[in-house]
N, C-alpha and C. Protein backbone atom coordinates (compact mmCIF):
# COMPACT_ATOMS: atom_id res chain seq x y z
N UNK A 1 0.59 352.62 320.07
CA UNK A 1 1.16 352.90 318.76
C UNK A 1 2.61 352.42 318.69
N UNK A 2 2.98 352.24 319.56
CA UNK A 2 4.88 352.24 319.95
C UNK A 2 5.12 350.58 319.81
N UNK A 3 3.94 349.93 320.35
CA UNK A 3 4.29 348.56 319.98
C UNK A 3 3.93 347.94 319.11
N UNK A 4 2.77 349.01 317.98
CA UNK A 4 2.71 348.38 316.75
C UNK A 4 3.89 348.66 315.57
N UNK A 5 5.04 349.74 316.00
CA UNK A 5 5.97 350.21 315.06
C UNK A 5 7.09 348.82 315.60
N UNK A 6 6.99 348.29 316.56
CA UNK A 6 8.20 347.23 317.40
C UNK A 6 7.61 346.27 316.77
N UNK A 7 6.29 345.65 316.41
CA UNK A 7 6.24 344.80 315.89
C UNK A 7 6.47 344.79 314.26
N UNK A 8 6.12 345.66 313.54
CA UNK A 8 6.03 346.24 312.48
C UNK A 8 7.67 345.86 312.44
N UNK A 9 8.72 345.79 312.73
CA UNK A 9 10.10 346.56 312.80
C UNK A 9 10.36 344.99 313.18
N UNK A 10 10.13 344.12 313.94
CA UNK A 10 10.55 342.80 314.61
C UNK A 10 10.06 342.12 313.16
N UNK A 11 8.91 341.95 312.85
CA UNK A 11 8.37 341.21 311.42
C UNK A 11 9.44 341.73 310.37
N UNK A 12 9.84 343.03 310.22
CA UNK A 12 10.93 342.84 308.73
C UNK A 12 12.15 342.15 309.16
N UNK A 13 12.64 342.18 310.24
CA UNK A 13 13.93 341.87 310.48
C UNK A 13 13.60 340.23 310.62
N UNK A 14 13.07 339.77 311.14
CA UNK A 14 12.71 338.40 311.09
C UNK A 14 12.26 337.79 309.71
N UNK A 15 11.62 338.57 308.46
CA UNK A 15 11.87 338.10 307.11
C UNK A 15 12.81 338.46 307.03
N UNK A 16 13.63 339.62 306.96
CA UNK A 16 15.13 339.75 306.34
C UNK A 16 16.07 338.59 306.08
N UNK A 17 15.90 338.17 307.71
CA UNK A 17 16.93 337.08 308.30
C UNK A 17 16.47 336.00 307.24
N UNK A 18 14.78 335.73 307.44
CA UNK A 18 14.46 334.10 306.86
C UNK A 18 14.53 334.38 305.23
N UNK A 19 14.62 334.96 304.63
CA UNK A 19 14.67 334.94 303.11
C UNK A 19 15.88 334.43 302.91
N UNK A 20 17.21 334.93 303.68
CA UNK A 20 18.51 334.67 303.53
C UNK A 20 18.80 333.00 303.24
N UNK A 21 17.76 332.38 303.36
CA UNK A 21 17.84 330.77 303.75
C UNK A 21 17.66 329.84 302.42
N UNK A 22 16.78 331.29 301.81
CA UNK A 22 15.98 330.61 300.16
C UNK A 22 17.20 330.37 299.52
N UNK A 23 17.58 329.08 298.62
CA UNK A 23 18.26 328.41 297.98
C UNK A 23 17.87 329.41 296.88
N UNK A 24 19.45 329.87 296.25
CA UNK A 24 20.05 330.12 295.20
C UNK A 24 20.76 329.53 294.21
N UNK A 25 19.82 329.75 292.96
CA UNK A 25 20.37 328.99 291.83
C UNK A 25 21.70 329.74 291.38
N UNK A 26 22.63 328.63 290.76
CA UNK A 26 24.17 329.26 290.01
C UNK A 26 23.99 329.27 288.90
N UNK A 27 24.73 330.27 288.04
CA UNK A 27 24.61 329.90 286.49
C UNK A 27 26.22 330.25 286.05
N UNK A 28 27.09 329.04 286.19
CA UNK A 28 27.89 328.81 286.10
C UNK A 28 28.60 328.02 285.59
N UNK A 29 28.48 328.06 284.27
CA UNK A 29 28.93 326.92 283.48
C UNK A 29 30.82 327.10 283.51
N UNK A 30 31.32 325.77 283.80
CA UNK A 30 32.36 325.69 283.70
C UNK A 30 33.64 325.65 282.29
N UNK A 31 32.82 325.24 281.19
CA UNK A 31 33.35 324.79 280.02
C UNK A 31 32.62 325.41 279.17
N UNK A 32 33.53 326.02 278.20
CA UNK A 32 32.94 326.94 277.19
C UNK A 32 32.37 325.81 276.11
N UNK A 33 30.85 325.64 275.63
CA UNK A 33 30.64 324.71 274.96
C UNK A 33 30.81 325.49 273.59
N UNK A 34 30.92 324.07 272.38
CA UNK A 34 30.78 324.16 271.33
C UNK A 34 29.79 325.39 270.68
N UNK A 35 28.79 325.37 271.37
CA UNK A 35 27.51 326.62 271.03
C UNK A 35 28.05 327.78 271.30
N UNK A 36 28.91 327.94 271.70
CA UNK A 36 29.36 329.42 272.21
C UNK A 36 29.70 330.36 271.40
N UNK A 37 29.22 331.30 270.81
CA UNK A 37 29.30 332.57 270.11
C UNK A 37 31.02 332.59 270.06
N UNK A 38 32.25 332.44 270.87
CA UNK A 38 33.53 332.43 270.59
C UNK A 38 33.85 331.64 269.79
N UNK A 39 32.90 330.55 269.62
CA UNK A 39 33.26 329.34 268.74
C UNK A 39 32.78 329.11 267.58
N UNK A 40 32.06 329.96 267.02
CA UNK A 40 31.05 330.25 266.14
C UNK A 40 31.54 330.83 265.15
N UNK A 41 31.72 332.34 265.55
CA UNK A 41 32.52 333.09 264.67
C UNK A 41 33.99 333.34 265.82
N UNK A 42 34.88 334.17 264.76
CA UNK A 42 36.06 334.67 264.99
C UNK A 42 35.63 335.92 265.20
N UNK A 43 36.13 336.02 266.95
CA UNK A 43 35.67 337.49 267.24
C UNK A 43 37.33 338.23 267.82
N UNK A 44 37.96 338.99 267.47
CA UNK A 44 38.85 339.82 267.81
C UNK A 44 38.65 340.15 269.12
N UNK A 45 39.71 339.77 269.67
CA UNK A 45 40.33 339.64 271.68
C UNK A 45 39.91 340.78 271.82
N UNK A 46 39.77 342.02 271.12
CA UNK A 46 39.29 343.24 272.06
C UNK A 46 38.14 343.24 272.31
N UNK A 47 37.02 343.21 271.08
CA UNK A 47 36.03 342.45 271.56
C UNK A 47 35.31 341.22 272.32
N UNK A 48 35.83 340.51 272.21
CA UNK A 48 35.48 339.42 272.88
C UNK A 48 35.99 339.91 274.35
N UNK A 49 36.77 340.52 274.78
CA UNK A 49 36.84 340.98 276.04
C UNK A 49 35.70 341.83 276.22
N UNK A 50 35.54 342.97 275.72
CA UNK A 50 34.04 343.93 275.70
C UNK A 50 32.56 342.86 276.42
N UNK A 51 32.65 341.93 275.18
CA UNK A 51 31.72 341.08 275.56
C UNK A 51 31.31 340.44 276.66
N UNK A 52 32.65 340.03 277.43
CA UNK A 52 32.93 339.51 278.84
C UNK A 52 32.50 340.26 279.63
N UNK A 53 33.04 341.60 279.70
CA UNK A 53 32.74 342.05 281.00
C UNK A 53 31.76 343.02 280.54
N UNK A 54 30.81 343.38 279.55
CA UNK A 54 29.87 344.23 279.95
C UNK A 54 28.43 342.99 279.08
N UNK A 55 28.88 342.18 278.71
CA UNK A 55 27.16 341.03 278.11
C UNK A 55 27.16 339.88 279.08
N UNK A 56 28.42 339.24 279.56
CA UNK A 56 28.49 337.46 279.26
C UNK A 56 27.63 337.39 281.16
N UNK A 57 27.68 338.34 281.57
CA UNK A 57 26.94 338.09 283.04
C UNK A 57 25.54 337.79 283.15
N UNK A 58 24.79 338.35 282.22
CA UNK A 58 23.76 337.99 282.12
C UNK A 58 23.23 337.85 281.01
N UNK A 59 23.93 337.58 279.91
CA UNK A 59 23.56 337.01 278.67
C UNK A 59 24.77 335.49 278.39
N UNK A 60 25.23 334.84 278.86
CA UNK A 60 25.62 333.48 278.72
C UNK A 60 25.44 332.42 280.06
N UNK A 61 25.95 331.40 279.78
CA UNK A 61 25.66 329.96 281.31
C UNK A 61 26.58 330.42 282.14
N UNK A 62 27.72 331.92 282.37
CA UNK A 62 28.56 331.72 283.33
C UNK A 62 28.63 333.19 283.78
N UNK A 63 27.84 333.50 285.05
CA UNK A 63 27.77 334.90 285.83
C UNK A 63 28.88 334.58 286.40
N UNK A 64 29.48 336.13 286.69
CA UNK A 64 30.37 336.13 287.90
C UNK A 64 29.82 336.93 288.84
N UNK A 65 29.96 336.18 290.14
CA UNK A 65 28.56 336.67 291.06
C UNK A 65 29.81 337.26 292.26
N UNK A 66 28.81 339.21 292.18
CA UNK A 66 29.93 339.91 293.14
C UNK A 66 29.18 339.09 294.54
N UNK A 67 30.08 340.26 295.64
CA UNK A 67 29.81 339.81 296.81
C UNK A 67 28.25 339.85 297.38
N UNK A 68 27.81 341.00 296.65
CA UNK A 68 26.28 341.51 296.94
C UNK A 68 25.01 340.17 296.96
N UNK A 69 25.74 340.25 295.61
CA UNK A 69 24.77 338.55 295.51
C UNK A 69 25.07 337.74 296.33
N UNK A 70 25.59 337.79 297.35
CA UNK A 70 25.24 336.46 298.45
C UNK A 70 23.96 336.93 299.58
N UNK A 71 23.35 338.52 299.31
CA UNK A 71 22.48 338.74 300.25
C UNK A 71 21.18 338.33 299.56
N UNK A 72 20.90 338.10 300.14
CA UNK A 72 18.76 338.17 299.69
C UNK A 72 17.89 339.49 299.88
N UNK A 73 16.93 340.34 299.40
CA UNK A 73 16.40 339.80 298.33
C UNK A 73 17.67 340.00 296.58
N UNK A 74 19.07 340.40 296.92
CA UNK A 74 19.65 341.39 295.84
C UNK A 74 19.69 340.17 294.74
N UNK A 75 20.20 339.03 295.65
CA UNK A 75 20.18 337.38 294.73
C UNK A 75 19.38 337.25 293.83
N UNK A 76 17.69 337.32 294.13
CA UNK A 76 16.50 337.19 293.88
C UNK A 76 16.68 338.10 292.44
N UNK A 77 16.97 339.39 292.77
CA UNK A 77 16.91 340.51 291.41
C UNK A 77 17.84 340.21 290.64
N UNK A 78 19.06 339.88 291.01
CA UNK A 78 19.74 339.31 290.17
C UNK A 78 19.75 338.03 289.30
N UNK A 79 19.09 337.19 289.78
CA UNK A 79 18.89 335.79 288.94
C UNK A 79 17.89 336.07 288.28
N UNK A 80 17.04 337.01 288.36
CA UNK A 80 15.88 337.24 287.87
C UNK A 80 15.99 338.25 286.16
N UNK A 81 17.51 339.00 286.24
CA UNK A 81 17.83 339.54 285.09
C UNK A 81 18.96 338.44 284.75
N UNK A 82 19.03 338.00 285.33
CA UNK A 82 20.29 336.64 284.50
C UNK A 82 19.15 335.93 283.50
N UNK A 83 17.93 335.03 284.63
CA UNK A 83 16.72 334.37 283.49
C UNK A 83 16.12 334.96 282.72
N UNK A 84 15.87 336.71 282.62
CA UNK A 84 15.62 337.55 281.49
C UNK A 84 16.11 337.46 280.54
N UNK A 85 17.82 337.84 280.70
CA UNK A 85 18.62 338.21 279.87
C UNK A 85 19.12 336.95 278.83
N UNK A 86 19.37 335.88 279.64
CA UNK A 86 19.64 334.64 278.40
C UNK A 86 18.61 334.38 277.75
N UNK A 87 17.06 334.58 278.30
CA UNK A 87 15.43 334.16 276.95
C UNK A 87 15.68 335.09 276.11
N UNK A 88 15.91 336.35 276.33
CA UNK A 88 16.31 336.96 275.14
C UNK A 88 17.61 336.67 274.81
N UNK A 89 19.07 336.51 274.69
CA UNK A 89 20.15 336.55 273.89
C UNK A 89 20.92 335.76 275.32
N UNK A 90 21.60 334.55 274.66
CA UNK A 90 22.44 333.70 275.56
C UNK A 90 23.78 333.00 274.35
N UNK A 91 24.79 334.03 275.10
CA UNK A 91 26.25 334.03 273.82
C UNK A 91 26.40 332.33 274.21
N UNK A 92 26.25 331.62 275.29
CA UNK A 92 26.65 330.28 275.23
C UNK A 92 26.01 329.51 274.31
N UNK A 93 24.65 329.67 274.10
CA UNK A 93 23.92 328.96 273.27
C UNK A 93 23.79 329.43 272.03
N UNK A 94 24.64 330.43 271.24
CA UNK A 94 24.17 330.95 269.85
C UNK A 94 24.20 329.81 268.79
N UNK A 95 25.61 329.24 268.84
CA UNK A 95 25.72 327.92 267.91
C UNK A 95 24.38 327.44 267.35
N UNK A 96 23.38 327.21 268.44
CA UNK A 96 21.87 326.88 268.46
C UNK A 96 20.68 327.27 267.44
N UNK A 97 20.94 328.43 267.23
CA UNK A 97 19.87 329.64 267.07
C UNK A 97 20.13 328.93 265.62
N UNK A 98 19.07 329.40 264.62
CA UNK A 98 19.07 328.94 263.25
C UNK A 98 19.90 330.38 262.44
N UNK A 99 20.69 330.41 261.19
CA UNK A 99 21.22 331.22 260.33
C UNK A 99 20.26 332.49 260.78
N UNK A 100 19.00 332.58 260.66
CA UNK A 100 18.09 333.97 260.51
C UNK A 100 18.49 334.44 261.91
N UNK A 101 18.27 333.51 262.68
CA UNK A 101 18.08 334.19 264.18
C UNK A 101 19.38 334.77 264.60
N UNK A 102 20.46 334.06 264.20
CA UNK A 102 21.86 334.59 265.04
C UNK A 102 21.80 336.20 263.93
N UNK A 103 21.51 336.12 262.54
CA UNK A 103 21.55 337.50 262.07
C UNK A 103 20.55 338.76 262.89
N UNK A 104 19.47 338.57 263.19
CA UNK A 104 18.44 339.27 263.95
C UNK A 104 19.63 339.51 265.24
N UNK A 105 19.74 338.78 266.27
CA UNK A 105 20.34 338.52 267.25
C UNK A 105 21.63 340.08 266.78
N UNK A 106 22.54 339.61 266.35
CA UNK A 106 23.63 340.63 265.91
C UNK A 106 23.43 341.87 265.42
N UNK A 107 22.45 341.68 264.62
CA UNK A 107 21.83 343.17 264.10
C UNK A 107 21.10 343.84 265.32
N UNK A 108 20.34 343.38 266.32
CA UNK A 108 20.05 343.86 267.60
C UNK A 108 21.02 344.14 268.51
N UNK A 109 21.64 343.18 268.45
CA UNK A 109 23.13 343.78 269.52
C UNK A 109 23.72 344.98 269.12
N UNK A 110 23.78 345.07 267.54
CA UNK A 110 24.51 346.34 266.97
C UNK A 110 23.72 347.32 267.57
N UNK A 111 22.29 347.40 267.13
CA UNK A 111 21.53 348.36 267.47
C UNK A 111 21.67 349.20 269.04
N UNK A 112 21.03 347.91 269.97
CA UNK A 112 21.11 348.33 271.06
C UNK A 112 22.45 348.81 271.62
N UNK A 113 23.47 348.84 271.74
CA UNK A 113 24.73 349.02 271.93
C UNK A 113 24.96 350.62 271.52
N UNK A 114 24.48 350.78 270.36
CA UNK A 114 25.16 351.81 269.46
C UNK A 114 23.97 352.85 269.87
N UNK A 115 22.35 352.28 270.51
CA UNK A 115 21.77 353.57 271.78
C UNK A 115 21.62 353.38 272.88
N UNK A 116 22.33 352.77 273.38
CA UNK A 116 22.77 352.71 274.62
C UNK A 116 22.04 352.33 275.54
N UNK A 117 21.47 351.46 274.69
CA UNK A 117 20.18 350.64 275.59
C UNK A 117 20.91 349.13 276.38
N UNK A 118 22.13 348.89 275.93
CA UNK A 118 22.45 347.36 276.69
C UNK A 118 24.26 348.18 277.03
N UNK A 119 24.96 347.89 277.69
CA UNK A 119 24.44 347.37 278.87
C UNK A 119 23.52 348.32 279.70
N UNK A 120 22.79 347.50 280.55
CA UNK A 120 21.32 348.28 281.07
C UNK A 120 22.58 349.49 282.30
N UNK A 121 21.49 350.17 282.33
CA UNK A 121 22.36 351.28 283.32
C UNK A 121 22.05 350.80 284.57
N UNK A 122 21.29 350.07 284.98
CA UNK A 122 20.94 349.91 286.24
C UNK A 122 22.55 348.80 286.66
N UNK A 123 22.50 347.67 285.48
CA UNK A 123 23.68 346.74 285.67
C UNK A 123 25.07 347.85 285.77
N UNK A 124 25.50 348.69 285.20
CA UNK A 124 26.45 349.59 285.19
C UNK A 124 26.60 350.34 286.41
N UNK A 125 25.45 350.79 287.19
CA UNK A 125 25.60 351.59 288.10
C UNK A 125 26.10 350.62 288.95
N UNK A 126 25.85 349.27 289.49
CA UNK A 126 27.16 348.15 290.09
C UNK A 126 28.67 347.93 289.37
N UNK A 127 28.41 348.16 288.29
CA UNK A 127 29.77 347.40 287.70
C UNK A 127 30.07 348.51 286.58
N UNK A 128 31.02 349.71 287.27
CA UNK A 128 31.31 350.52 286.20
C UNK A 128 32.08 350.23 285.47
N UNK A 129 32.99 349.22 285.01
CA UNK A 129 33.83 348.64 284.19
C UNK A 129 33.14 348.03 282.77
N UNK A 130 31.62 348.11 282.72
CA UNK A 130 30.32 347.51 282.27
C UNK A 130 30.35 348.52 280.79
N UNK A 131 30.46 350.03 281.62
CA UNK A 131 30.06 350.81 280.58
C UNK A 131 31.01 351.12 279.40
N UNK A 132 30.42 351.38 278.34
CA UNK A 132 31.19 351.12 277.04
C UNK A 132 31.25 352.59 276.44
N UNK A 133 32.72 352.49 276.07
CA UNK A 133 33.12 353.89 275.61
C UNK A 133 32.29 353.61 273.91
N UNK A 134 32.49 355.28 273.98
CA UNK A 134 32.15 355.39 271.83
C UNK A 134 33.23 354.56 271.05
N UNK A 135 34.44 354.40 271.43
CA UNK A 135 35.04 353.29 271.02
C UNK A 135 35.20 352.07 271.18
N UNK A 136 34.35 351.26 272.37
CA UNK A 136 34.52 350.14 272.36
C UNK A 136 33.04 349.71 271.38
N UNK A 137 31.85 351.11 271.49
CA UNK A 137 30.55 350.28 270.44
C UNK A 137 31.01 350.54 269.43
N UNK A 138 32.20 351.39 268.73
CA UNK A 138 32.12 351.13 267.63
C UNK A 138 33.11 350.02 267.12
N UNK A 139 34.02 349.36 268.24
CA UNK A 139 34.61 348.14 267.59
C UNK A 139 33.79 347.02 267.81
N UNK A 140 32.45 346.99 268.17
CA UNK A 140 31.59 345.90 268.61
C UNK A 140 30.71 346.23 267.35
N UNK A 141 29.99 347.30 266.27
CA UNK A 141 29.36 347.57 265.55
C UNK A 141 30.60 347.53 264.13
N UNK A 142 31.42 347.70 264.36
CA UNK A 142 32.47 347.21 262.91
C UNK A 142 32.66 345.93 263.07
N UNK A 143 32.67 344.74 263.94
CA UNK A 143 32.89 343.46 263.76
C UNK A 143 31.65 343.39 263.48
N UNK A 144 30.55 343.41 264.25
CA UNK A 144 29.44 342.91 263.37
C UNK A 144 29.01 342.97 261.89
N UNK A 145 29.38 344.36 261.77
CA UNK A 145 28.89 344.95 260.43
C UNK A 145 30.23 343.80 259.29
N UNK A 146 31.00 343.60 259.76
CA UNK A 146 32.20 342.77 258.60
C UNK A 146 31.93 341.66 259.14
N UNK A 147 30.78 340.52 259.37
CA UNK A 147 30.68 339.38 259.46
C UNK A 147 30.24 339.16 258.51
């Protein structure tokens, strides 16, 4: 029994190690393009900061990737809500979206925000700087609402 728990125990540590090897994609766009929701509309520096640090990580082309993300599998979960999060809403590409969609888009952001469904809590419980006071959704739900 003792050398099936040593092997059992030798096999994870030997994937541990080899996963570490799997090539990781970046999503790191260097240059804020033309499409970019900053460029789109006029969004007020307090917001547009809001935006930064609790949407643009996994809703635009440019994560800022903590230290965690250099391990495997955490990489894996993480790129995996980065490619979630831009199919649904990607601030780099709004320019894109047609008149209806960027309204849907904003009227959902209002929504979710204002029950506290984005930012996700799981992303917050890493990055408590993420979570948004009753005053930062309601200066993120008064710019929307006066667009």
């Amino acid at each position: 029994m003792k050398s099936y728990i040593k092997w059992i125990i030798y096999s994870l540590l030997i994937l541990l190690v080899g996963i570490q090897f799997i090539p990781a994609s970046t999503n790191q766009q260097e240059i804020t393009p033309y499409t970019d929701i900053r460029k789109v509309y006029a969004i007020p520096d307090n917001v547009l900061s809001i935006l930064e640090t609790s949407c643009y990580d996994c809703h635009s082309n440019h994560t800022n990737y903590p230290l965690y993300s250099k391990i495997q599998p955490m990489r894996m979960l993480m790129d995996k809500h980065v490619r979630e999060g831009k199919e649904e809403l990607n601030f780099s590409e709004f320019g894109n979206y047609s008149d209806r969609k960027k309204r849907n888009k904003l009227f959902s952001i209002q929504n979710q925000v204002k029950d506290g469904e984005m930012p996700l809590s799981s992303y917050t419980l890493m990055h408590n700087d993420a979570k948004l006071t009753a005053n930062e959704k309601k200066l993120i739900e008064e710019w929307i609402t006066n667009l």
